[in-house]
N, C-alpha and C. Protein backbone atom coordinates (compact mmCIF):
# COMPACT_ATOMS: atom_id res chain seq x y z
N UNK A 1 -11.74 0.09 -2.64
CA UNK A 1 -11.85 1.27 -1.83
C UNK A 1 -13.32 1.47 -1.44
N UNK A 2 -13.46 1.66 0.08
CA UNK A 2 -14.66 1.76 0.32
C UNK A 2 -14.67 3.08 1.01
N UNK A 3 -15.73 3.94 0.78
CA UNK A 3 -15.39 5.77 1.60
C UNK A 3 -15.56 5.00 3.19
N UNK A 4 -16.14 3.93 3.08
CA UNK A 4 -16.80 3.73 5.46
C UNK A 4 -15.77 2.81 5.77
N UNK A 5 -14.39 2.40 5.21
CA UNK A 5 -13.23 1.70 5.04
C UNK A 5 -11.94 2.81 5.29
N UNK A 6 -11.45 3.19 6.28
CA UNK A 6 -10.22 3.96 6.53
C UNK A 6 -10.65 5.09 5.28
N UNK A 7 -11.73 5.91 5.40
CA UNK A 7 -11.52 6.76 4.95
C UNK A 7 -11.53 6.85 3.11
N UNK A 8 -11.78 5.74 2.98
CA UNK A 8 -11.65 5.42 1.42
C UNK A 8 -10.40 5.04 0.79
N UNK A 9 -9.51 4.96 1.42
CA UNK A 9 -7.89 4.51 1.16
C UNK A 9 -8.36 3.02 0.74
N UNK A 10 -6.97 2.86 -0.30
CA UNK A 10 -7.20 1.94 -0.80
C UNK A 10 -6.69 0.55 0.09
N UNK A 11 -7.59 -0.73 0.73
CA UNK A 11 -7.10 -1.55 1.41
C UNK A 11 -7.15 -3.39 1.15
N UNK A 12 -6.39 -3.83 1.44
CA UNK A 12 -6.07 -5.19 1.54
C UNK A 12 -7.58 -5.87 1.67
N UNK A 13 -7.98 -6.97 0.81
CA UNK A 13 -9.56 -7.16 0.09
C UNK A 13 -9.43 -8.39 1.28
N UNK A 14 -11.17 -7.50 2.24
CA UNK A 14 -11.05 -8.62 3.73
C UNK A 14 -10.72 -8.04 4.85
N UNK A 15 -9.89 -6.88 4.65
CA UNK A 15 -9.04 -6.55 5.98
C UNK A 15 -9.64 -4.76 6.29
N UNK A 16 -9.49 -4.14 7.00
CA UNK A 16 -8.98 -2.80 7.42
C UNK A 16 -7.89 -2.24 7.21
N UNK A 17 -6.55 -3.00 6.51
CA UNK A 17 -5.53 -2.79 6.51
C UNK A 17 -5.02 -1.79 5.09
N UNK A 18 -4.65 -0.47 5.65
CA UNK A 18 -4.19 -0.01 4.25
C UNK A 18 -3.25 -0.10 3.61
N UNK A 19 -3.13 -0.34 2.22
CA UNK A 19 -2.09 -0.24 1.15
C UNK A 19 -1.17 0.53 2.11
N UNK A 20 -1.28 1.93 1.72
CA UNK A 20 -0.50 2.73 2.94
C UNK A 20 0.76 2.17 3.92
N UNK A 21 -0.13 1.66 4.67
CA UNK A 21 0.39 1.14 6.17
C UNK A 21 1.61 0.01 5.67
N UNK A 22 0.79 -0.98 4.60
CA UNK A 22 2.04 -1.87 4.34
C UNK A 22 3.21 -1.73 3.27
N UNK A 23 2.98 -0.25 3.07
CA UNK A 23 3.89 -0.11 1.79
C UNK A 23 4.73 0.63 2.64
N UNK A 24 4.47 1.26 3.37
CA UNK A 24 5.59 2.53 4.31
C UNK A 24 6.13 1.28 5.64
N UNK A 25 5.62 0.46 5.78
CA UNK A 25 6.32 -0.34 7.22
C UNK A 25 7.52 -1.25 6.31
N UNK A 26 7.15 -1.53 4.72
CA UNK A 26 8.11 -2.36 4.14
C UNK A 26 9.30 -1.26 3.67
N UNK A 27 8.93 0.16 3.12
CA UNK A 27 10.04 1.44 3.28
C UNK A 27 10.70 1.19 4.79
N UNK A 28 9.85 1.24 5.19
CA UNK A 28 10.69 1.46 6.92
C UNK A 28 12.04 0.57 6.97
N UNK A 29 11.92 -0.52 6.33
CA UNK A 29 12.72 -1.59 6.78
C UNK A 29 12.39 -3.24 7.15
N UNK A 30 10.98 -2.94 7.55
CA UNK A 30 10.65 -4.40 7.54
C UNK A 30 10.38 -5.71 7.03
N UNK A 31 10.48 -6.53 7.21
CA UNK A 31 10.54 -7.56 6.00
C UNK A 31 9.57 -7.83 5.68
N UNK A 32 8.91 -8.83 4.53
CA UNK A 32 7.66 -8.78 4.16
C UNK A 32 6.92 -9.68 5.19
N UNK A 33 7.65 -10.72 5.81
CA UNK A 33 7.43 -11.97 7.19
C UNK A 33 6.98 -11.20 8.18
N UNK A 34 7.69 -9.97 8.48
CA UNK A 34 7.20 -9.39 10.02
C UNK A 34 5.88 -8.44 9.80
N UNK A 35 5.83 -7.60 8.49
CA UNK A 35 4.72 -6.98 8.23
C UNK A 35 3.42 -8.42 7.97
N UNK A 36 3.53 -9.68 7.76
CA UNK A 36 2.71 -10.44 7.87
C UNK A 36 2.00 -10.67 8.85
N UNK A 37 2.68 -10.84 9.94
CA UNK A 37 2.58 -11.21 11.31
C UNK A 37 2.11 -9.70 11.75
N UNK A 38 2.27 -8.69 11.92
CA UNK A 38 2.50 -7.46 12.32
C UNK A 38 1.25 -7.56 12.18
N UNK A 39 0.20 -7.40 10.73
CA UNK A 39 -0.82 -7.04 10.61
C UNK A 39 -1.70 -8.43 10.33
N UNK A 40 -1.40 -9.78 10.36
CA UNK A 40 -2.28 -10.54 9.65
C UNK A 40 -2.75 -10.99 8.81
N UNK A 41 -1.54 -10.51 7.53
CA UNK A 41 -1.83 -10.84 6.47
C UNK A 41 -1.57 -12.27 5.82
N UNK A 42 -1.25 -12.49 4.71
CA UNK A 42 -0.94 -13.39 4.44
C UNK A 42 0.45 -12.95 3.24
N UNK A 43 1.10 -13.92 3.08
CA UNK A 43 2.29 -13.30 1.90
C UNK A 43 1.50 -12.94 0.40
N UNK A 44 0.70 -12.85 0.17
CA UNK A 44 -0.13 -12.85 -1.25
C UNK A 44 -0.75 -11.67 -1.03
N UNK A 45 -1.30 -11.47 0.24
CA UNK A 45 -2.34 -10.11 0.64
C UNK A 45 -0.97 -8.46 0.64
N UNK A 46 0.43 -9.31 1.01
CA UNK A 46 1.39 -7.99 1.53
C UNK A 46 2.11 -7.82 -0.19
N UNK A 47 1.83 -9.07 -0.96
CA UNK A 47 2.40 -8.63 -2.68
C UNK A 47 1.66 -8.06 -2.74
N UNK A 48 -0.08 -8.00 -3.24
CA UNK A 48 -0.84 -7.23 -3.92
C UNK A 48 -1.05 -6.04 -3.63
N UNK A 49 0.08 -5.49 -2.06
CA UNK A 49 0.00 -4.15 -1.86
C UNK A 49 1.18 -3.96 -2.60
N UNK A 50 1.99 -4.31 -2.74
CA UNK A 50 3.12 -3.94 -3.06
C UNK A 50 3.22 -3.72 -5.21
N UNK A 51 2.05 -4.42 -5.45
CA UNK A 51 1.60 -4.48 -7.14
C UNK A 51 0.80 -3.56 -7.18
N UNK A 52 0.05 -3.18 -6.20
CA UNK A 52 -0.84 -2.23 -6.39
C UNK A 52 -0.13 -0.80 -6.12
N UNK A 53 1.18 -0.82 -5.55
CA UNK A 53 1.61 0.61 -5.48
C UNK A 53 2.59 0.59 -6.49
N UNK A 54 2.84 -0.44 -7.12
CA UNK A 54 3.79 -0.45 -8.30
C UNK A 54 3.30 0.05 -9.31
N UNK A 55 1.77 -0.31 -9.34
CA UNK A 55 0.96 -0.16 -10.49
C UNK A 55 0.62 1.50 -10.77
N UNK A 56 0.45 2.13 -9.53
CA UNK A 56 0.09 3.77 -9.11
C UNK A 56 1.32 4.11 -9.47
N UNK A 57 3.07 3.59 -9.33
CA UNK A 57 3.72 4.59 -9.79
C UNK A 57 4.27 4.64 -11.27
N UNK A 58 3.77 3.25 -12.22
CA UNK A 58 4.02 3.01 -13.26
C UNK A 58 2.91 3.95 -13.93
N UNK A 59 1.75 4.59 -13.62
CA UNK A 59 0.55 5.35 -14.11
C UNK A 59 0.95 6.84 -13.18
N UNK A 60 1.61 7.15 -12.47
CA UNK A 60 1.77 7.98 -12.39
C UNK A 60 2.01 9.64 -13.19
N UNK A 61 1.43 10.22 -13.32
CA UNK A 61 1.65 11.85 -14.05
C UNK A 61 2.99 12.20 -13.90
N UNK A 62 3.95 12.50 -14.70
CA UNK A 62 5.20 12.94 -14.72
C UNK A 62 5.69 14.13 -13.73
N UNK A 63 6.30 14.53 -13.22
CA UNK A 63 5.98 15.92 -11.78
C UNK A 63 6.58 16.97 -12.96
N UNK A 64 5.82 17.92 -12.75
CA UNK A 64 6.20 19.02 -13.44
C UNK A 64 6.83 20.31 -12.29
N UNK A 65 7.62 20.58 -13.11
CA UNK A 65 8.41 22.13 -12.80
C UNK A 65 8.09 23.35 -12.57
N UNK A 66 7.75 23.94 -12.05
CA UNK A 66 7.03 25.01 -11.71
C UNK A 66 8.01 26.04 -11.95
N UNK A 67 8.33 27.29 -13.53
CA UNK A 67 8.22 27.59 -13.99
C UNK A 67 8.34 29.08 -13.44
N UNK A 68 8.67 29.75 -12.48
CA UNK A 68 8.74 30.77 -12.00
C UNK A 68 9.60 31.73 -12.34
């Protein structure tokens, strides 16, 4: 993550491309082949987004209940 890099979002090491972008276009529906092509990646660059958001929801804070 760089703050002069999209804002500091976390991105694909080399690219402009955010985690973000390739984790919600592969929600969308797309396959991991067309998000390759789509953005330029390579199949190794579109896993390590996909490990790296695995990794954020395996460390994720439990959601709490708000208690009203």
């Amino acid at each position: 993550m760089d703050p002069e890099v999209r804002f500091g979002k976390p991105c694909i090491t080399g690219t402009r491309i955010d985690v973000a972008t390739v984790i919600g276009a592969i929600a969308a529906g797309e396959s991991i082949e067309a998000v390759e092509q789509s953005y330029d990646l390579t199949k190794k660059q579109v896993q390590a987004a996909l490990q790296y958001a695995a990794h954020l929801a395996d460390h994720a804070p439990p959601a709490v209940k708000d208690e009203s």
